[in-house]
Protein backbone atom coordinates (compact mmCIF):
# COMPACT_ATOMS: atom_id res chain seq x y z
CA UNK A 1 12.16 4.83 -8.31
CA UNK A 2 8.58 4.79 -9.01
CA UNK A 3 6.78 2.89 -6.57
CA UNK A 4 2.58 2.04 -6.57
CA UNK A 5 1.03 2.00 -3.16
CA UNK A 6 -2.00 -0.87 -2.88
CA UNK A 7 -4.63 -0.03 0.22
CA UNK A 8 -6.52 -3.00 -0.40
CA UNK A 9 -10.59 -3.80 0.17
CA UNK A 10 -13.07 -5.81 -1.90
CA UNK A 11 -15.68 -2.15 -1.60
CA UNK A 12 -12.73 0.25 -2.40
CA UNK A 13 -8.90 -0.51 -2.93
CA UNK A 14 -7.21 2.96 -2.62
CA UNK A 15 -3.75 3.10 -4.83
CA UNK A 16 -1.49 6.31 -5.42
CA UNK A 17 1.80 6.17 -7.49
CA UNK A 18 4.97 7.89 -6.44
CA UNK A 19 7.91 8.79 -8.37
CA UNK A 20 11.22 9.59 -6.41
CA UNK A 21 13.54 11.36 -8.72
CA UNK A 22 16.66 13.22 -6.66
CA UNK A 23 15.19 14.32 -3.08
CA UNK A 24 11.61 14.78 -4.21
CA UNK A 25 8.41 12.63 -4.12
CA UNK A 26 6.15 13.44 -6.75
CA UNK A 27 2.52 11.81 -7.13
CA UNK A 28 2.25 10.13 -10.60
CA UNK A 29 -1.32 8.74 -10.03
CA UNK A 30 -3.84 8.17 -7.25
CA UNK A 31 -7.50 6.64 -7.32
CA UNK A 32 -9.85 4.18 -6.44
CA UNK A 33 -10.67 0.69 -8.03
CA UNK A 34 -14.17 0.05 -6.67
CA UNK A 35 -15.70 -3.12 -7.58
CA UNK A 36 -19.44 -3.73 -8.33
CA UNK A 37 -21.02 -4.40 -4.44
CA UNK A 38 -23.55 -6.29 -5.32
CA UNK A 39 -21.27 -8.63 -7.26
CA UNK A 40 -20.47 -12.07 -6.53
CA UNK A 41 -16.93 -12.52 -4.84
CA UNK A 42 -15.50 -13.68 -7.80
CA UNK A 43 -16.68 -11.07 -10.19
CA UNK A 44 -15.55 -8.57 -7.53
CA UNK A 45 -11.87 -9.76 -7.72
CA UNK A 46 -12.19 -10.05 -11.06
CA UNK A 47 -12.95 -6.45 -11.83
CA UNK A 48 -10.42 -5.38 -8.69
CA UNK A 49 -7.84 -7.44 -10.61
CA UNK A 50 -8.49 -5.96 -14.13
CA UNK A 51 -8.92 -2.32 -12.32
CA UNK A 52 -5.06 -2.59 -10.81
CA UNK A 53 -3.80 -4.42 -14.02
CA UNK A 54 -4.81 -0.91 -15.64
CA UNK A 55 -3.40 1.33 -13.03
CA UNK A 56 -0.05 -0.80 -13.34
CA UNK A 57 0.31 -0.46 -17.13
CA UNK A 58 -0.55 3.15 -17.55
CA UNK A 59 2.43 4.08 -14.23
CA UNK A 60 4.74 1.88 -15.07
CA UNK A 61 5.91 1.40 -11.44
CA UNK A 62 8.99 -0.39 -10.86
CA UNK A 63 7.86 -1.71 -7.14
CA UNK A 64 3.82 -2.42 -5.71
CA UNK A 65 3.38 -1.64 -1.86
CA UNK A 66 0.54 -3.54 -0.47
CA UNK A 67 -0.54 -2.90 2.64
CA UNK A 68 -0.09 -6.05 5.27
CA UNK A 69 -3.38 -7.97 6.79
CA UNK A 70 -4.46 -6.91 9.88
CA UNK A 71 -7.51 -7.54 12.02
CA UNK A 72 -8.75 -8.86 14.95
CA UNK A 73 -8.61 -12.46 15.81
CA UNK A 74 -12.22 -11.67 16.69
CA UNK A 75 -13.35 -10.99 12.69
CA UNK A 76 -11.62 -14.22 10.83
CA UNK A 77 -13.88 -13.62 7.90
CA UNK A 78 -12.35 -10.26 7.36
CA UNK A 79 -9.30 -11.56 7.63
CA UNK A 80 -9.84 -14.25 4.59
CA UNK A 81 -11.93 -11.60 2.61
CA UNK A 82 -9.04 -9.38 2.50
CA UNK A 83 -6.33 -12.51 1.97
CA UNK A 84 -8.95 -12.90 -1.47
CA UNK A 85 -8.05 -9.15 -2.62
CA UNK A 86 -4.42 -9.01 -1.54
CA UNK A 87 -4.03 -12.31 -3.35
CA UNK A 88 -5.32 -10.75 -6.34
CA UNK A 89 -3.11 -7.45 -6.47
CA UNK A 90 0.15 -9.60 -5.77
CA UNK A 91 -1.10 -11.82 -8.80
CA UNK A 92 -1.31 -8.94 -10.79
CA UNK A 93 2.30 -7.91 -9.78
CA UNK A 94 3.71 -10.82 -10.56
CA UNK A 95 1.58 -11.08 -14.38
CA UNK A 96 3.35 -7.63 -15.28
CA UNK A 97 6.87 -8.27 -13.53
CA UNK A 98 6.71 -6.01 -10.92
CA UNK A 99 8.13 -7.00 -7.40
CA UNK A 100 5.64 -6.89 -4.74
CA UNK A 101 6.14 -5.79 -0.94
CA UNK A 102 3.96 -5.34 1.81
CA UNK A 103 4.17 -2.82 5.27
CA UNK A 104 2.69 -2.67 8.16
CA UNK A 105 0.46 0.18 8.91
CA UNK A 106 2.27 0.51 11.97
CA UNK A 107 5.27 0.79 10.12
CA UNK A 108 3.98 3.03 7.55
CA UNK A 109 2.86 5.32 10.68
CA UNK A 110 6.61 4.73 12.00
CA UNK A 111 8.32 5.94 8.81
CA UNK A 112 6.21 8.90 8.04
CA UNK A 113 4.80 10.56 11.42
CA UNK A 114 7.43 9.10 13.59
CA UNK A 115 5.21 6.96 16.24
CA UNK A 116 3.44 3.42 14.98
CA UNK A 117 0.61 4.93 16.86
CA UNK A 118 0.00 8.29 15.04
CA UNK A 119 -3.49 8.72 13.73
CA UNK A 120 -5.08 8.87 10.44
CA UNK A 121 -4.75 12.57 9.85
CA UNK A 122 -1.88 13.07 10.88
CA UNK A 123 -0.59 10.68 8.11
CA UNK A 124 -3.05 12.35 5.91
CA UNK A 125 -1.23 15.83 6.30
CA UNK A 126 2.23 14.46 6.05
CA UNK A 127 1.47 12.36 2.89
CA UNK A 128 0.19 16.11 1.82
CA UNK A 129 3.31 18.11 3.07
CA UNK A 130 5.53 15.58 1.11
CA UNK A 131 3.76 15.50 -2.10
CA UNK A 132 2.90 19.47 -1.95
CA UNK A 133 -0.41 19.27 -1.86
CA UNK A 134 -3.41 21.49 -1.62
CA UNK A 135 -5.45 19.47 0.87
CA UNK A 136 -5.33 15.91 2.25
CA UNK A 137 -6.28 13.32 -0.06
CA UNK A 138 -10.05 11.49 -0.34
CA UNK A 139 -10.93 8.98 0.80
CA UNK A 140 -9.00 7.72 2.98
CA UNK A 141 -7.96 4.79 0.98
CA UNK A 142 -5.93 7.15 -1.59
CA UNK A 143 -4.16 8.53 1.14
CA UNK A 144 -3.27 5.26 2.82
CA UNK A 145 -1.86 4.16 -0.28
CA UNK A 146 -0.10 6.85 -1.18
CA UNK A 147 1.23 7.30 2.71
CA UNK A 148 2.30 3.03 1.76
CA UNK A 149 4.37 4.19 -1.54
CA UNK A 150 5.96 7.19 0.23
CA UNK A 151 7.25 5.22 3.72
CA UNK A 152 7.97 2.14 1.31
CA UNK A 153 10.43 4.52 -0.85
CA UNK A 154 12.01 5.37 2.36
CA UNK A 155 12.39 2.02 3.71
CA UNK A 156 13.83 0.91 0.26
CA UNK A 157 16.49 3.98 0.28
CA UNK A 158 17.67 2.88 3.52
CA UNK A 159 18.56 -0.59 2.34
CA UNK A 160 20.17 0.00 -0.38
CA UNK A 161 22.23 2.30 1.82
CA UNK A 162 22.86 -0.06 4.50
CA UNK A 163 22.14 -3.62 3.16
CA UNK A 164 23.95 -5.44 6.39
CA UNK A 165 21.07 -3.53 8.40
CA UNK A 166 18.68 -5.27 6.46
CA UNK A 167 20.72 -8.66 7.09
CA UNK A 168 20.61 -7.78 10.71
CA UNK A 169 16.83 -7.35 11.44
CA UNK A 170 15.72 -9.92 13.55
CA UNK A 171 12.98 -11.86 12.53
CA UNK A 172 9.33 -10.73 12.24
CA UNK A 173 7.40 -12.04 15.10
CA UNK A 174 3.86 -13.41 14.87
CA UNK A 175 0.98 -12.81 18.24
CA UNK A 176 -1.10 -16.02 18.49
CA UNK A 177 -4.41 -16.18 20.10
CA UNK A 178 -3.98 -16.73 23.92
């Protein structure tokens, strides 16, 4: 299974591929698309769009990861900025017939470090222990994305091993504003 992991921005979208082959991870790929700043919003997608259309034909992957929205109820605009570039990478899924999935960071935390709480580097050093790595990867957005295609190929092994567990998760519940 060869899965490419999407940590999506409009200044920097971090990706990393991963190839599971027997018990092994191995990294395929990792970068950054960065968009012109000082372009409008359009042209910014635009290039973002065409940037991950290129990372998708030259790996091949046969599932994108896309890390799910979150923010603050407090930055809305953040919020729809982000909904722009995650609507863009799941467009350009769809364009090259690749199925598209999205985890939480809290889950991605879960899966790899064991607590939805663990911090940044420590999810930095295990996306390094399980790809063999020399050092943990830069920036930060590489190794989110690869730490999304490494938890997502674990979440995906478990349910295809257990698909009534999958059938049994209760429903995903959503916090409203108080």
């Amino acid at each position: 299974m060869r899965v490419l992991g999407i940590d999506p921005g409009l200044r920097s979208t971090g990706y990393g591929t991963v190839e599971q082959i027997g018990g092994r991870p191995r990294l395929i790929e990792a970068g950054v698309v960065a968009p012109n700043p000082g372009g409008t919003l359009e042209t910014r997608l635009r290039e973002l769009h065409e940037g991950i259309m290129g990372v998708v034909a030259s790996t091949q992957p046969d599932w994108i990861v896309i890390e799910e929205i979150y923010t603050s109820y407090k930055n809305p605009y953040t919020a729809i900025l982000m909904g722009h570039a995650r609507g863009v990478l799941c467009l350009a899924g769809a364009q090259a017939s690749v199925p598209v999935r999205t985890l939480a960071h809290s889950l991605v935390k879960r899966v790899l470090v064991g607590s939805g709480s663990a911090r940044k580097e420590q999810v930095g050093h295990m996306v390094t222990d399980l790809l063999g790595l020399r050092c943990v990867p830069a920036p930060s957005d590489v190794s989110d994305a690869l730490a999304l295609a490494l938890a997502f190929i674990n979440v995906r092994e478990h349910e295809e091993r257990y698909p009534f567990a999958v059938a049994l998760r209760p429903p995903r519940r959503v916090r409203r504003p108080a």
